[in-house]
PDB file of N, CA and C in Angstrom:
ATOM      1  N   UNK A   1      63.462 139.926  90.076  1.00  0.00           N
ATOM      2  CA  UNK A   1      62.817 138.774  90.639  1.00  0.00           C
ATOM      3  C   UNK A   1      63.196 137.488  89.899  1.00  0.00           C
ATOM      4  N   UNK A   2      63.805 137.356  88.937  1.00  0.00           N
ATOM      5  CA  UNK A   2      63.724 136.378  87.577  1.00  0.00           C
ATOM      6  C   UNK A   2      64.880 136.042  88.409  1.00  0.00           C
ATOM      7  N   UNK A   3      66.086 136.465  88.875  1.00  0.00           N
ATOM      8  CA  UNK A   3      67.576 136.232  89.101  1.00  0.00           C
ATOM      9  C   UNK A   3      67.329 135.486  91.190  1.00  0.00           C
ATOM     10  N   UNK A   4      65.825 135.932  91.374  1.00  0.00           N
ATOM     11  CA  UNK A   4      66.198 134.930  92.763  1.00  0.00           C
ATOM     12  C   UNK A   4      65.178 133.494  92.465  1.00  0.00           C
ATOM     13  N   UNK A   5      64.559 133.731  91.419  1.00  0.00           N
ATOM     14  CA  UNK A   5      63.621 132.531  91.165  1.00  0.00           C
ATOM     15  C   UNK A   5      64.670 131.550  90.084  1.00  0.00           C
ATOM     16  N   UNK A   6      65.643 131.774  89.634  1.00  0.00           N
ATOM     17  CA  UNK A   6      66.643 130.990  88.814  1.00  0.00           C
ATOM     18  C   UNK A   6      67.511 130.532  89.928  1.00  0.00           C
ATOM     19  N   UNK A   7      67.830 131.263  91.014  1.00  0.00           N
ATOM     20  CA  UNK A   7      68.726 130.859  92.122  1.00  0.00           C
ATOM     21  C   UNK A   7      67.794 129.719  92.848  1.00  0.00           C
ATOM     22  N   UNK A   8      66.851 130.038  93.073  1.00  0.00           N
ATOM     23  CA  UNK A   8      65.839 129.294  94.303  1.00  0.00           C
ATOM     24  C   UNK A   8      65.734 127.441  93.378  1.00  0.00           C
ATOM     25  N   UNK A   9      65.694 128.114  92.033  1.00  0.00           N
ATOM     26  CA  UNK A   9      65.303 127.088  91.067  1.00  0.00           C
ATOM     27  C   UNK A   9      67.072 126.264  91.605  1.00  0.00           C
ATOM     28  N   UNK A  10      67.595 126.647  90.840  1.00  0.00           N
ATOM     29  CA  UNK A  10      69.055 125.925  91.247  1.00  0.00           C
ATOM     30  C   UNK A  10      69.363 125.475  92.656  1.00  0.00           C
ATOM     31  N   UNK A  11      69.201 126.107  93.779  1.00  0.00           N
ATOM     32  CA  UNK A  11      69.197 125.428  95.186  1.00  0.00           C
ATOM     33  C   UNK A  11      68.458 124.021  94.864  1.00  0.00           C
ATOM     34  N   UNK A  12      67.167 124.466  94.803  1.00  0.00           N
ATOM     35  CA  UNK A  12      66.272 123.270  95.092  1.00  0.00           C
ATOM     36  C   UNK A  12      67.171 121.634  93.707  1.00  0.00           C
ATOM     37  N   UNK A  13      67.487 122.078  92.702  1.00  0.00           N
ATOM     38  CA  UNK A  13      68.151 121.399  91.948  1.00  0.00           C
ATOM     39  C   UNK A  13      69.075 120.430  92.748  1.00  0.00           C
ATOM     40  N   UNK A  14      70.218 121.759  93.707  1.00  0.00           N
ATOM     41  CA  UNK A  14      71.300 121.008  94.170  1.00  0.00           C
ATOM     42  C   UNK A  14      70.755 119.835  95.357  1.00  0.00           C
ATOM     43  N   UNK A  15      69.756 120.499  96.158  1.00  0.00           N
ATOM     44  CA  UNK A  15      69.015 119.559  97.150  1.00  0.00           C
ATOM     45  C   UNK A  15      67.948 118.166  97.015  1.00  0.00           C
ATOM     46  N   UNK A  16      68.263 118.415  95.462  1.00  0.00           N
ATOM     47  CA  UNK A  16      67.469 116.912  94.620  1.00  0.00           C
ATOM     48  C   UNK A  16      68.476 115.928  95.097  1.00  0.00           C
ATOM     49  N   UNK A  17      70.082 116.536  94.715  1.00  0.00           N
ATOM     50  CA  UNK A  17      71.017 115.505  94.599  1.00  0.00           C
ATOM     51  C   UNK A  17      71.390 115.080  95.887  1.00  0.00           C
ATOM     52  N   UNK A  18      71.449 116.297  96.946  1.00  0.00           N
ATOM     53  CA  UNK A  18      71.954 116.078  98.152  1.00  0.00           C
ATOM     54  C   UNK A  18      71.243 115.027  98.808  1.00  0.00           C
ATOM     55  N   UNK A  19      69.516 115.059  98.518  1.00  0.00           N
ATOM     56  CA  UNK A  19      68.643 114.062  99.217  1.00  0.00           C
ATOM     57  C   UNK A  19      69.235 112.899  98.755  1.00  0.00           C
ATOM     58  N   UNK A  20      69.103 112.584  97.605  1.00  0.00           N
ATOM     59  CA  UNK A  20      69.835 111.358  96.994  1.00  0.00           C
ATOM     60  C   UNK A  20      70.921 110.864  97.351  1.00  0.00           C
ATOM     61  N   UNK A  21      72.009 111.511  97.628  1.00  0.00           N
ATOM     62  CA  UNK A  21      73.378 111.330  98.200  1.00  0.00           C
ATOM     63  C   UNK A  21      72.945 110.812  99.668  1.00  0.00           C
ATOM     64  N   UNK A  22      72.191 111.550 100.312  1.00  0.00           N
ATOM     65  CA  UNK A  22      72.047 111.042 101.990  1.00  0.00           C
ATOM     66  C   UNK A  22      71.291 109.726 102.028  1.00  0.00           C
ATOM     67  N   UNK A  23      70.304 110.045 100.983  1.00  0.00           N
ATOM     68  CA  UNK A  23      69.436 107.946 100.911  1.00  0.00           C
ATOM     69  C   UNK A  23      70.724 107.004 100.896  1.00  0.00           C
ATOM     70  N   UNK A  24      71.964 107.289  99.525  1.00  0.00           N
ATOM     71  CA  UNK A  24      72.824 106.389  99.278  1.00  0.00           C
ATOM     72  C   UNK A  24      73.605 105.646 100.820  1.00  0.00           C
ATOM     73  N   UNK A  25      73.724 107.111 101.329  1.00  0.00           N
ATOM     74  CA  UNK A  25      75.042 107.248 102.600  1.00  0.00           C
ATOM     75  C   UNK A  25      73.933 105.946 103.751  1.00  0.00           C
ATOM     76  N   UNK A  26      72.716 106.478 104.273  1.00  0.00           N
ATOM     77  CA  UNK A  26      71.721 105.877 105.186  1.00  0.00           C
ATOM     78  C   UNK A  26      71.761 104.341 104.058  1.00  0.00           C
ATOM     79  N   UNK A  27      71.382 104.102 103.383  1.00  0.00           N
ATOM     80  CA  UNK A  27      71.559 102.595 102.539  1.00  0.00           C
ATOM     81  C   UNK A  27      72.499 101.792 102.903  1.00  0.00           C
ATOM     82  N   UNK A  28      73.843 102.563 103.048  1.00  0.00           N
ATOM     83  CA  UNK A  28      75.101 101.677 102.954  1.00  0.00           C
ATOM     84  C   UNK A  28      75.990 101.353 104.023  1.00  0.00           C
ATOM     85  N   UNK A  29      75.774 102.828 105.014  1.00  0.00           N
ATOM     86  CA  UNK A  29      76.535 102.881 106.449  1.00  0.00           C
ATOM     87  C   UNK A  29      76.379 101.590 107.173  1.00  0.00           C
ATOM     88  N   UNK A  30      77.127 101.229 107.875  1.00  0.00           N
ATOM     89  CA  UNK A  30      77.034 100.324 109.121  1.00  0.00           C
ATOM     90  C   UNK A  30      76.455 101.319 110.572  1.00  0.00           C
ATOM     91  N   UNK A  31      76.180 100.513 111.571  1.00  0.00           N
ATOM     92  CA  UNK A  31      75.459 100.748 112.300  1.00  0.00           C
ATOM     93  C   UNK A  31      76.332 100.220 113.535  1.00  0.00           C
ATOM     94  N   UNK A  32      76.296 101.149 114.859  1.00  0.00           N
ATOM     95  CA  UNK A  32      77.121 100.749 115.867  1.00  0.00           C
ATOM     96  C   UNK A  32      77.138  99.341 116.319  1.00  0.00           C
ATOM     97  N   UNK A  33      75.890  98.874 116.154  1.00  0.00           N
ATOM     98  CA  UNK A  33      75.378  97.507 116.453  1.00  0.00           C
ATOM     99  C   UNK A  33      75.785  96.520 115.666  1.00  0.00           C
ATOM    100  N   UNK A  34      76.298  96.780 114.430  1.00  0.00           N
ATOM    101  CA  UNK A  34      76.094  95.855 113.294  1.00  0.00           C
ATOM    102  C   UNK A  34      78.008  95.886 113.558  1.00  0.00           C
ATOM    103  N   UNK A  35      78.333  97.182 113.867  1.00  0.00           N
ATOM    104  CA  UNK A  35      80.022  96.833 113.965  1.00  0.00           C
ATOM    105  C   UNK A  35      80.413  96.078 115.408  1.00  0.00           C
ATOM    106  N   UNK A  36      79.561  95.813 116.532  1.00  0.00           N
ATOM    107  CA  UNK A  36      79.996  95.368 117.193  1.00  0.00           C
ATOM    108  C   UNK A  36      79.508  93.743 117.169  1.00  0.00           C
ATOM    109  N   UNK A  37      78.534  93.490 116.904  1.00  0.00           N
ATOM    110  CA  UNK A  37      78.443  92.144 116.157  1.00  0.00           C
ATOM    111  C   UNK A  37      79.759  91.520 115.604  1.00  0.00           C
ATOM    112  N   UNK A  38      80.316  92.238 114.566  1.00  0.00           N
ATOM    113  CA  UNK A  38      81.442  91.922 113.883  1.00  0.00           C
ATOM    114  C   UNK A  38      82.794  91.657 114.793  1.00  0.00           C
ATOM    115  N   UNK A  39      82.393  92.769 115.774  1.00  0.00           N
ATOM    116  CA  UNK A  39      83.570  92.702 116.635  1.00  0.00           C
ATOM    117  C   UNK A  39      83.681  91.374 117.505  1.00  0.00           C
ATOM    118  N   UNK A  40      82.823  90.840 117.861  1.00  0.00           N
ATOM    119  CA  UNK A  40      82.037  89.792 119.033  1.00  0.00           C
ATOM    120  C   UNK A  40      82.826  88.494 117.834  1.00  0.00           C
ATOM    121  N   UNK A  41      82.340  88.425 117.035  1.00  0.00           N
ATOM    122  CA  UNK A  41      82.050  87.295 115.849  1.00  0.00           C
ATOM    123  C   UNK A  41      83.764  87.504 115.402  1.00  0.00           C
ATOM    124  N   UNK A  42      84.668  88.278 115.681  1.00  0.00           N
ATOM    125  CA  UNK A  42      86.209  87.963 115.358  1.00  0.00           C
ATOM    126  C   UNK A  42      86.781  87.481 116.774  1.00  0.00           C
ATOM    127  N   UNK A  43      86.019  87.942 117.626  1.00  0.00           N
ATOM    128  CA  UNK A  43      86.512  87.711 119.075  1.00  0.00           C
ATOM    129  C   UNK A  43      86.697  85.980 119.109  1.00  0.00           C
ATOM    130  N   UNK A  44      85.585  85.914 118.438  1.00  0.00           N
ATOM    131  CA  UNK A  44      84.871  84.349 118.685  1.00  0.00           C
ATOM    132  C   UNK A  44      86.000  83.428 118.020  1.00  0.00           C
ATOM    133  N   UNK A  45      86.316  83.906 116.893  1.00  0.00           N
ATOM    134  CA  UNK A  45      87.238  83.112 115.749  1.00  0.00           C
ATOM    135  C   UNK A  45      88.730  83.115 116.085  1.00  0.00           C
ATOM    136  N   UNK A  46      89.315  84.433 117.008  1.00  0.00           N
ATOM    137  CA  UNK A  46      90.247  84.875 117.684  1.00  0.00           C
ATOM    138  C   UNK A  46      90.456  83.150 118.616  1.00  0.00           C
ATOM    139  N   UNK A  47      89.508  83.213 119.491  1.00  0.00           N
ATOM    140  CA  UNK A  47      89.375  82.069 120.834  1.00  0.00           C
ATOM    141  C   UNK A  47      89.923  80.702 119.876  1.00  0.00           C
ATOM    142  N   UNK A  48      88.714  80.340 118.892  1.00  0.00           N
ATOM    143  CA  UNK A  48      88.714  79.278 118.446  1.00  0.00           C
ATOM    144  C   UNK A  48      90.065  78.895 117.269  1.00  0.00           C
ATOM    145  N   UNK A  49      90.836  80.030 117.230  1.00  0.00           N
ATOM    146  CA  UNK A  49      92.158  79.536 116.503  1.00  0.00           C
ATOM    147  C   UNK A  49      93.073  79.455 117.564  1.00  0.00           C
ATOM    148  N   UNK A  50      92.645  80.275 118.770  1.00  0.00           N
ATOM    149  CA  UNK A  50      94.060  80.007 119.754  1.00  0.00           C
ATOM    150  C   UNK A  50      93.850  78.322 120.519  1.00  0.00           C
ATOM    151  N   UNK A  51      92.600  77.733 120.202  1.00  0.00           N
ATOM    152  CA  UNK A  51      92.213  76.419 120.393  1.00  0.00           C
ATOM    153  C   UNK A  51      93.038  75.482 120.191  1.00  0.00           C
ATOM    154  N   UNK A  52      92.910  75.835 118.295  1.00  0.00           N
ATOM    155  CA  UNK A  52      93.374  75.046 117.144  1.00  0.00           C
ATOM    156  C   UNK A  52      95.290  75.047 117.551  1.00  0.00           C
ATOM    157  N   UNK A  53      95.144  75.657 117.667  1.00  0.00           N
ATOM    158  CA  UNK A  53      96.896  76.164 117.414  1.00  0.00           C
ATOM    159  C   UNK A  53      97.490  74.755 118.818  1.00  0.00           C
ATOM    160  N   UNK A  54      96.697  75.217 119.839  1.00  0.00           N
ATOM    161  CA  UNK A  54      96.877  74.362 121.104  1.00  0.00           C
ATOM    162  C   UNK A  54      96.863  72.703 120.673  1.00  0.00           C
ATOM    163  N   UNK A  55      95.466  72.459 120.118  1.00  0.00           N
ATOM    164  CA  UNK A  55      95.674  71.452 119.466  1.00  0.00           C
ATOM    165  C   UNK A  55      96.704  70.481 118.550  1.00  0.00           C
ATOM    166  N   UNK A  56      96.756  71.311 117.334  1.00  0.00           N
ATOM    167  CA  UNK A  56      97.878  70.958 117.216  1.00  0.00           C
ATOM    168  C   UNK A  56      99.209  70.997 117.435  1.00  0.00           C
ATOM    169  N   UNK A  57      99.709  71.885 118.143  1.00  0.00           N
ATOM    170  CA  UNK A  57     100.923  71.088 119.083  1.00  0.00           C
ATOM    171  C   UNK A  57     100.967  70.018 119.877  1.00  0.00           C
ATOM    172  N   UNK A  58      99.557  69.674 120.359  1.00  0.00           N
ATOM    173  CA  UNK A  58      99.787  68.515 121.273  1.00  0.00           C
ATOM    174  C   UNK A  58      99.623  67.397 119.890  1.00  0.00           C
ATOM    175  N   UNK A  59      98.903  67.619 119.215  1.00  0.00           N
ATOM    176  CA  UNK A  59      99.164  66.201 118.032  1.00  0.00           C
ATOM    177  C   UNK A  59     100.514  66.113 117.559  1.00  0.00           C
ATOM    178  N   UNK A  60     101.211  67.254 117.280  1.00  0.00           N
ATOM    179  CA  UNK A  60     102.555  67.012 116.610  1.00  0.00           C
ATOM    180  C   UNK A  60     103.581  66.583 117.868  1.00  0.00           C
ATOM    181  N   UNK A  61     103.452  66.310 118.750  1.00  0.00           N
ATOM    182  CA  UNK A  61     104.415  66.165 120.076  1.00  0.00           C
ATOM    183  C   UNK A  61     104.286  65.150 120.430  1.00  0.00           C
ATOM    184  N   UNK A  62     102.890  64.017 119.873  1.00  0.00           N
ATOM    185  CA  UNK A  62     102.108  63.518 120.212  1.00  0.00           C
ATOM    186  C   UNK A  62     102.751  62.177 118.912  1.00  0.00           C
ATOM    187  N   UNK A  63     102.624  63.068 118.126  1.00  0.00           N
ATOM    188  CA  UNK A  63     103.214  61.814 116.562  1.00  0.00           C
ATOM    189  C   UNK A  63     104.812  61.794 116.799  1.00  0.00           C
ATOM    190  N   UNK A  64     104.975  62.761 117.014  1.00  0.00           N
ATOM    191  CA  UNK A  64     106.739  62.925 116.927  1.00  0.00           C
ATOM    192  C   UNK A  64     107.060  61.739 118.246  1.00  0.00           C
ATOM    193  N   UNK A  65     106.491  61.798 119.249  1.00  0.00           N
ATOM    194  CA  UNK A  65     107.009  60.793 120.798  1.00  0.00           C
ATOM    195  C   UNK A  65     106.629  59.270 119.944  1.00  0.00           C
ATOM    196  N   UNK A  66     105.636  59.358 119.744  1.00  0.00           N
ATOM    197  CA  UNK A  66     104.660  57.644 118.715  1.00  0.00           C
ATOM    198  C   UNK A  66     105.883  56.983 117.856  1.00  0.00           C
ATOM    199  N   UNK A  67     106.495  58.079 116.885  1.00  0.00           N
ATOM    200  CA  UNK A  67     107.222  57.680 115.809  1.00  0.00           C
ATOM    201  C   UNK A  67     108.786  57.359 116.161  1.00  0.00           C
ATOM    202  N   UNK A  68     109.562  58.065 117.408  1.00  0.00           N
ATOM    203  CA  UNK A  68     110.560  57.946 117.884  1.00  0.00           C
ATOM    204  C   UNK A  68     110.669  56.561 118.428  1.00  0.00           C
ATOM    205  N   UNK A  69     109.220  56.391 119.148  1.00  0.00           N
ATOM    206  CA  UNK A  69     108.946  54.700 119.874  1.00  0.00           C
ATOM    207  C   UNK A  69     109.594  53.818 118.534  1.00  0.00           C
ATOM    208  N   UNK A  70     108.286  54.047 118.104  1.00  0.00           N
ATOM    209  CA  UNK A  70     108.425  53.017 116.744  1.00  0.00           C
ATOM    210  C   UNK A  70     109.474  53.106 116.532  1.00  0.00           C
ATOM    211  N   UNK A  71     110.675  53.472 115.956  1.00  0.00           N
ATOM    212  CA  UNK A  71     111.990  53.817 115.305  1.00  0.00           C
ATOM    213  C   UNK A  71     112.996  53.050 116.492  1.00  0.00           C
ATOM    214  N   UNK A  72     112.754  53.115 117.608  1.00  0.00           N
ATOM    215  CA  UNK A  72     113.880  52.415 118.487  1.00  0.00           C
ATOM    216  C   UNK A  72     113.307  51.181 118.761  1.00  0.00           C
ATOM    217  N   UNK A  73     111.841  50.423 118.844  1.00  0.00           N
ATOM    218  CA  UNK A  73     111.292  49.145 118.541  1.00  0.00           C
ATOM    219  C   UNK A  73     111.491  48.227 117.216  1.00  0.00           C
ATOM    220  N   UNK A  74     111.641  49.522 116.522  1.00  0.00           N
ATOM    221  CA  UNK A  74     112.205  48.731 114.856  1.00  0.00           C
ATOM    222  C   UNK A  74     113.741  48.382 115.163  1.00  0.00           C
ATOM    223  N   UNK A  75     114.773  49.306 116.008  1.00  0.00           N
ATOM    224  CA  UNK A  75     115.935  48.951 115.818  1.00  0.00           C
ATOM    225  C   UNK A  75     116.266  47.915 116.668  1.00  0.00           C
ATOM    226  N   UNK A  76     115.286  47.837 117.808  1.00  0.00           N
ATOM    227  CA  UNK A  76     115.653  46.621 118.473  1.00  0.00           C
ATOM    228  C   UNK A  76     115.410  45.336 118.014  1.00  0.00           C
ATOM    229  N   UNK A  77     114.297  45.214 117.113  1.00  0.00           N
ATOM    230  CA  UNK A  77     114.603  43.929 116.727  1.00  0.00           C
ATOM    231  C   UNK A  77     115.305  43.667 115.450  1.00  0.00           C
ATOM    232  N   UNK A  78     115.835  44.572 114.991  1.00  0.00           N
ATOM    233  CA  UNK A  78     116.983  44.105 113.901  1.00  0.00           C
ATOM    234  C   UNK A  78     118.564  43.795 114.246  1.00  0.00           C
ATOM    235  N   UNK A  79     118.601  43.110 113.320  1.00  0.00           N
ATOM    236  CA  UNK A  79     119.971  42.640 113.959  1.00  0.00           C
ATOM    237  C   UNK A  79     120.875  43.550 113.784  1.00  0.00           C
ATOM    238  N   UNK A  80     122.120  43.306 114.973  1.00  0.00           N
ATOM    239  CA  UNK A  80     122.759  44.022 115.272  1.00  0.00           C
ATOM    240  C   UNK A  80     124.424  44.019 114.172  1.00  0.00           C
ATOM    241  N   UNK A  81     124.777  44.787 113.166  1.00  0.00           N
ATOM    242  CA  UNK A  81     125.685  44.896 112.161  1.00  0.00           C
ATOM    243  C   UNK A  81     126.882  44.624 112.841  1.00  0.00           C
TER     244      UNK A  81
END
């Protein structure tokens, strides 16, 4: 009897740790909800850089046409070599 009450003793030992291990795992996991949040919230940042990107091409197309002006208004009124 001594050799199943040392065993029973040791199970219950290992199932101290196991409980503990499953609190850690339930503590730390994400949650289907919490990953699709995340998913929504890159979607969002996804949109708003393909914005940005749009944006600035039209500013740089935008300075580059401005600055070409300027550059052939400067040469017109200088005199001619």
């Amino acid at each position: 009897m001594s050799d199943l009450t040392a065993r029973v003793e040791h199970l219950e030992g290992d199932m101290r740790v196991v409980r503990e291990d499953l609190a850690t795992i339930k503590a730390t996991y994400a949650t289907r909800d919490g990953l699709n949040d995340v998913r929504l919230e890159v979607e969002k940042v996804r949109g708003e850089m393909h914005s940005l990107g749009r944006q600035m091409i039209m500013w740089n197309v935008g300075t580059i046409i401005t600055v070409a002006g300027l550059v052939f208004a400067i040469m017109r009124f200088l005199p001619a070599s």
